[in-house]
Every structure is written in structure tokens, then in C-alpha cells.
N, C-alpha and C. Protein backbone atom coordinates (compact mmCIF):
# COMPACT_ATOMS: atom_id res chain seq x y z
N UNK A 1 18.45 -18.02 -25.24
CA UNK A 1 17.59 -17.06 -24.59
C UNK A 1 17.24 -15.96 -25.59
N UNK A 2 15.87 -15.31 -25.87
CA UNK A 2 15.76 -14.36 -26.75
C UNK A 2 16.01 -13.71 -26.42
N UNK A 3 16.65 -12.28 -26.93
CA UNK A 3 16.77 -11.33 -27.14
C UNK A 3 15.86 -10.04 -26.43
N UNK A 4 14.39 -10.49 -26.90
CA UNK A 4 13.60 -9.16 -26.90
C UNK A 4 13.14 -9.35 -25.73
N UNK A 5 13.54 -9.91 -24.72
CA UNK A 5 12.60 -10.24 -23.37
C UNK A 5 13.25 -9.25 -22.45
N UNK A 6 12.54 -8.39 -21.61
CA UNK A 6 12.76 -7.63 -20.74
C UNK A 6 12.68 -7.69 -19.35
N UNK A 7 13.20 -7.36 -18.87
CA UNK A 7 12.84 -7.22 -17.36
C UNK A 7 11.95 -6.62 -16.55
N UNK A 8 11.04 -6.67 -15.57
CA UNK A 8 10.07 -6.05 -15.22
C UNK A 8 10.13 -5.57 -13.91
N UNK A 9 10.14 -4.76 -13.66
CA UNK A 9 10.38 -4.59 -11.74
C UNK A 9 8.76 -4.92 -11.44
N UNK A 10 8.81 -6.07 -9.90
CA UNK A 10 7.47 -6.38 -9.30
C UNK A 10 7.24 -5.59 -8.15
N UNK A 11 6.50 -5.24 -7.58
CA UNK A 11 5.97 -4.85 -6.32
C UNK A 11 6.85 -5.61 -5.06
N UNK A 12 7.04 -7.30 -5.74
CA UNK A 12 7.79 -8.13 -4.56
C UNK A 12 9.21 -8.50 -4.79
N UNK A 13 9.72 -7.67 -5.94
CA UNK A 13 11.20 -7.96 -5.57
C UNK A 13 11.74 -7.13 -4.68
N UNK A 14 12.79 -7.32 -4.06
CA UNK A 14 13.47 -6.97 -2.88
C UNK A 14 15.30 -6.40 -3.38
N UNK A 15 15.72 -5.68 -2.99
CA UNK A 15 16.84 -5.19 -2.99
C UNK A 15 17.75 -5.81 -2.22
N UNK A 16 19.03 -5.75 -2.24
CA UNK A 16 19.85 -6.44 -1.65
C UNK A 16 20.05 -5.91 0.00
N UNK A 17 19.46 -4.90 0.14
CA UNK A 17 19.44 -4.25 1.84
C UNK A 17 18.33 -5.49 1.85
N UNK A 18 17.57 -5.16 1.13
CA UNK A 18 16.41 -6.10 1.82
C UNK A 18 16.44 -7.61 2.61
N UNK A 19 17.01 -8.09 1.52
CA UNK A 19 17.13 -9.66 1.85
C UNK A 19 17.96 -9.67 3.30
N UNK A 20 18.84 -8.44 3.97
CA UNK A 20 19.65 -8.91 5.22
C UNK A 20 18.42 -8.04 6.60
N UNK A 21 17.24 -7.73 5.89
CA UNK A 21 16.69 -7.62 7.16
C UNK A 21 16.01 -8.60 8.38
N UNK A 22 15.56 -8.20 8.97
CA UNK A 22 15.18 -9.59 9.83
C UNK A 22 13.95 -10.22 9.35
N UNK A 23 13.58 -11.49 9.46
CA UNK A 23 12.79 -12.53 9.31
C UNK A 23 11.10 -11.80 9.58
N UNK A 24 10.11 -11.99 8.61
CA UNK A 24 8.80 -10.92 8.83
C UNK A 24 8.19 -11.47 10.36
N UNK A 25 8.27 -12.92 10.76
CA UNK A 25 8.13 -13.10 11.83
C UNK A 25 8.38 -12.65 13.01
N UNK A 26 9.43 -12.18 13.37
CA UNK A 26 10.28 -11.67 14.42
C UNK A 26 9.90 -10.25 14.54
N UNK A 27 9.36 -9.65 13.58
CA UNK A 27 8.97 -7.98 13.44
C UNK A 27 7.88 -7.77 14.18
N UNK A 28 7.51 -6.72 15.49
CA UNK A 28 6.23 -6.71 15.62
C UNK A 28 4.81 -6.23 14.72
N UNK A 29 4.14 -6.30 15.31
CA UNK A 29 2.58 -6.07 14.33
C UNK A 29 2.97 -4.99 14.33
N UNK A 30 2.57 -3.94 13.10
CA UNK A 30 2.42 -2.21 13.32
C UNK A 30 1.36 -2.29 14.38
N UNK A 31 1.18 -0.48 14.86
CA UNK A 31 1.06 0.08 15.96
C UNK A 31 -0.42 0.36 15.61
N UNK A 32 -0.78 0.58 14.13
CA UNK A 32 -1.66 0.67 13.54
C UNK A 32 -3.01 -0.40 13.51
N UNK A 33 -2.58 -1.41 13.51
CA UNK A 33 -3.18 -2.57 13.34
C UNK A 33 -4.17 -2.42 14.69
N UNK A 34 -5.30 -3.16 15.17
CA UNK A 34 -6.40 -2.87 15.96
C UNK A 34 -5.43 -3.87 17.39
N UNK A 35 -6.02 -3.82 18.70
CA UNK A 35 -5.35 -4.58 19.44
C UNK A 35 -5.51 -5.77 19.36
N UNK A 36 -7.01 -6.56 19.27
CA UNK A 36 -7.35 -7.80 18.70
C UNK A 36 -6.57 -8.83 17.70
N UNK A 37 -5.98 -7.83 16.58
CA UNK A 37 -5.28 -8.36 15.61
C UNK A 37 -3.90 -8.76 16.25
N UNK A 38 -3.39 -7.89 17.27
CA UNK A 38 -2.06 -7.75 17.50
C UNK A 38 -1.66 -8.99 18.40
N UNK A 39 -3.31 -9.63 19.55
CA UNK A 39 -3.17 -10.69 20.54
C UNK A 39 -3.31 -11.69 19.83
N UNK A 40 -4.05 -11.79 18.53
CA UNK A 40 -4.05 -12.69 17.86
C UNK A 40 -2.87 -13.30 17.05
N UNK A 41 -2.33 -12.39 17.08
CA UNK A 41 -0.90 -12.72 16.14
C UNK A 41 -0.12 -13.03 17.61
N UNK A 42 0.35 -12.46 18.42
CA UNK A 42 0.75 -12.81 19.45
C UNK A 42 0.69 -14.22 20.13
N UNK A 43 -0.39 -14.60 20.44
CA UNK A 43 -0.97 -15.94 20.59
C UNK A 43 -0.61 -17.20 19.84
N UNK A 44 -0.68 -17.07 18.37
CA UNK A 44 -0.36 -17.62 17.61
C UNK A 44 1.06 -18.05 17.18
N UNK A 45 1.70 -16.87 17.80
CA UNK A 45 3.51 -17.06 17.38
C UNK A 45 3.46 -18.02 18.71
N UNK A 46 3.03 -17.62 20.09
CA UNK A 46 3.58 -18.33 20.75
C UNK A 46 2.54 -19.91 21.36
N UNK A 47 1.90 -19.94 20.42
CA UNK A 47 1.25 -21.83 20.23
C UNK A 47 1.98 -22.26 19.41
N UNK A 48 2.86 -21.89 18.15
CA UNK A 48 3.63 -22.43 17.42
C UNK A 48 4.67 -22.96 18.38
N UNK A 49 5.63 -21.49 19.05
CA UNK A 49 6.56 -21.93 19.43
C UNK A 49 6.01 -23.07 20.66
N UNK A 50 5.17 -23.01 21.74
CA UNK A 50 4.68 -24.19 22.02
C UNK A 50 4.35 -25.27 21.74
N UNK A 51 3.63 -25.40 20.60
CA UNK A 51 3.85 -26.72 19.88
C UNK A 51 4.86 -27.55 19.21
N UNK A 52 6.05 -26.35 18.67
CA UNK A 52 7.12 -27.41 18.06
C UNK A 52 8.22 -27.76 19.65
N UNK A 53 8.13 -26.90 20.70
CA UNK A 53 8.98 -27.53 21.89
C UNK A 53 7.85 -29.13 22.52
N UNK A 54 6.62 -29.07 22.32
CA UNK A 54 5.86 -30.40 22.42
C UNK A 54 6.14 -31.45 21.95
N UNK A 55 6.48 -31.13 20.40
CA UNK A 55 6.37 -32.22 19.01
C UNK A 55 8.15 -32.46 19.62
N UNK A 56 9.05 -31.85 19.86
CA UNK A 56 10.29 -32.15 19.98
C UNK A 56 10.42 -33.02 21.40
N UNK A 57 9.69 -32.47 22.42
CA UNK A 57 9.84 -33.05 23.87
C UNK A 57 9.42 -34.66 23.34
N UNK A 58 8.08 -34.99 22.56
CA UNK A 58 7.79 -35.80 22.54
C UNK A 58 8.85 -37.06 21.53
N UNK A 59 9.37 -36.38 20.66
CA UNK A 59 10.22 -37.29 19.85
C UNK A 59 10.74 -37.78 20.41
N UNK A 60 12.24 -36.76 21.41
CA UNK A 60 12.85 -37.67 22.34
C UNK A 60 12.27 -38.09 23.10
N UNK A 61 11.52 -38.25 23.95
CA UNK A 61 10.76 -39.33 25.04
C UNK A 61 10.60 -40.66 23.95
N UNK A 62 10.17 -40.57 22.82
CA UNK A 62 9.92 -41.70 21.87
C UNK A 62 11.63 -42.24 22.25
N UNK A 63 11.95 -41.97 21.01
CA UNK A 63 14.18 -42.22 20.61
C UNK A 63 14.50 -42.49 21.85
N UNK A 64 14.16 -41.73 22.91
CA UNK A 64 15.48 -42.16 23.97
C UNK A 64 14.64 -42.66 25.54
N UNK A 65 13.49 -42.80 25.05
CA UNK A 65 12.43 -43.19 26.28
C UNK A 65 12.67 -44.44 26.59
């Protein structure tokens, strides 16, 4: 490893508090954000979580149907 290479602090490294906060998902939208943005994100978390309880209902009906 050379010698003259330095280290750089990024905008996206994170501190060790950091890494034990919660998941960016689970955080709500700021308060800031317009309401549109906020149903949209809303909506979206919960078609995910609707879709992977679908994709799962449907596996087992496959495996054990």
C-alpha cells in the first residue's frame, strides 16, 4: 500500500452513531416536503409491502397447494 495516499472525508460517510440509526425507510417524509410527495411515498411503501405479502401468499399456494 503507498504511503502518500490520504484519506478524504465524503459527504456520505457515516459515523458510527450513524450506522445504529433506523433504516431510511421506516423514517417519515419531513414535514417540509409538499403533501403530494408525502401520499406518494406513502402509497408506495405500502404497494411494496402489498406486493411482497402477494408474491409470498402466492409461492406457498404453489409449494404447498
Amino acid at each position: 500500500m503507498p504511503d502518500n495516499l490520504a484519506f478524504s472525508p465524503d459527504a456520505e460517510t457515516r459515523g458510527p452513531a450513524d450506522m445504529q440509526a433506523e433504516p431510511a425507510w421506516l423514517m417519515p417524509a419531513e414535514w417540509s416536503e409538499p403533501l403530494a410527495e408525502r401520499l406518494i411515498q406513502s402509497f408506495s411503501r405500502w404497494a411494496g409491502v402489498a406486493a411482497f405479502v402477494g408474491a409470498t401468499g402466492a409461492l406457498a399456494w404453489l409449494i404447498f397447494g
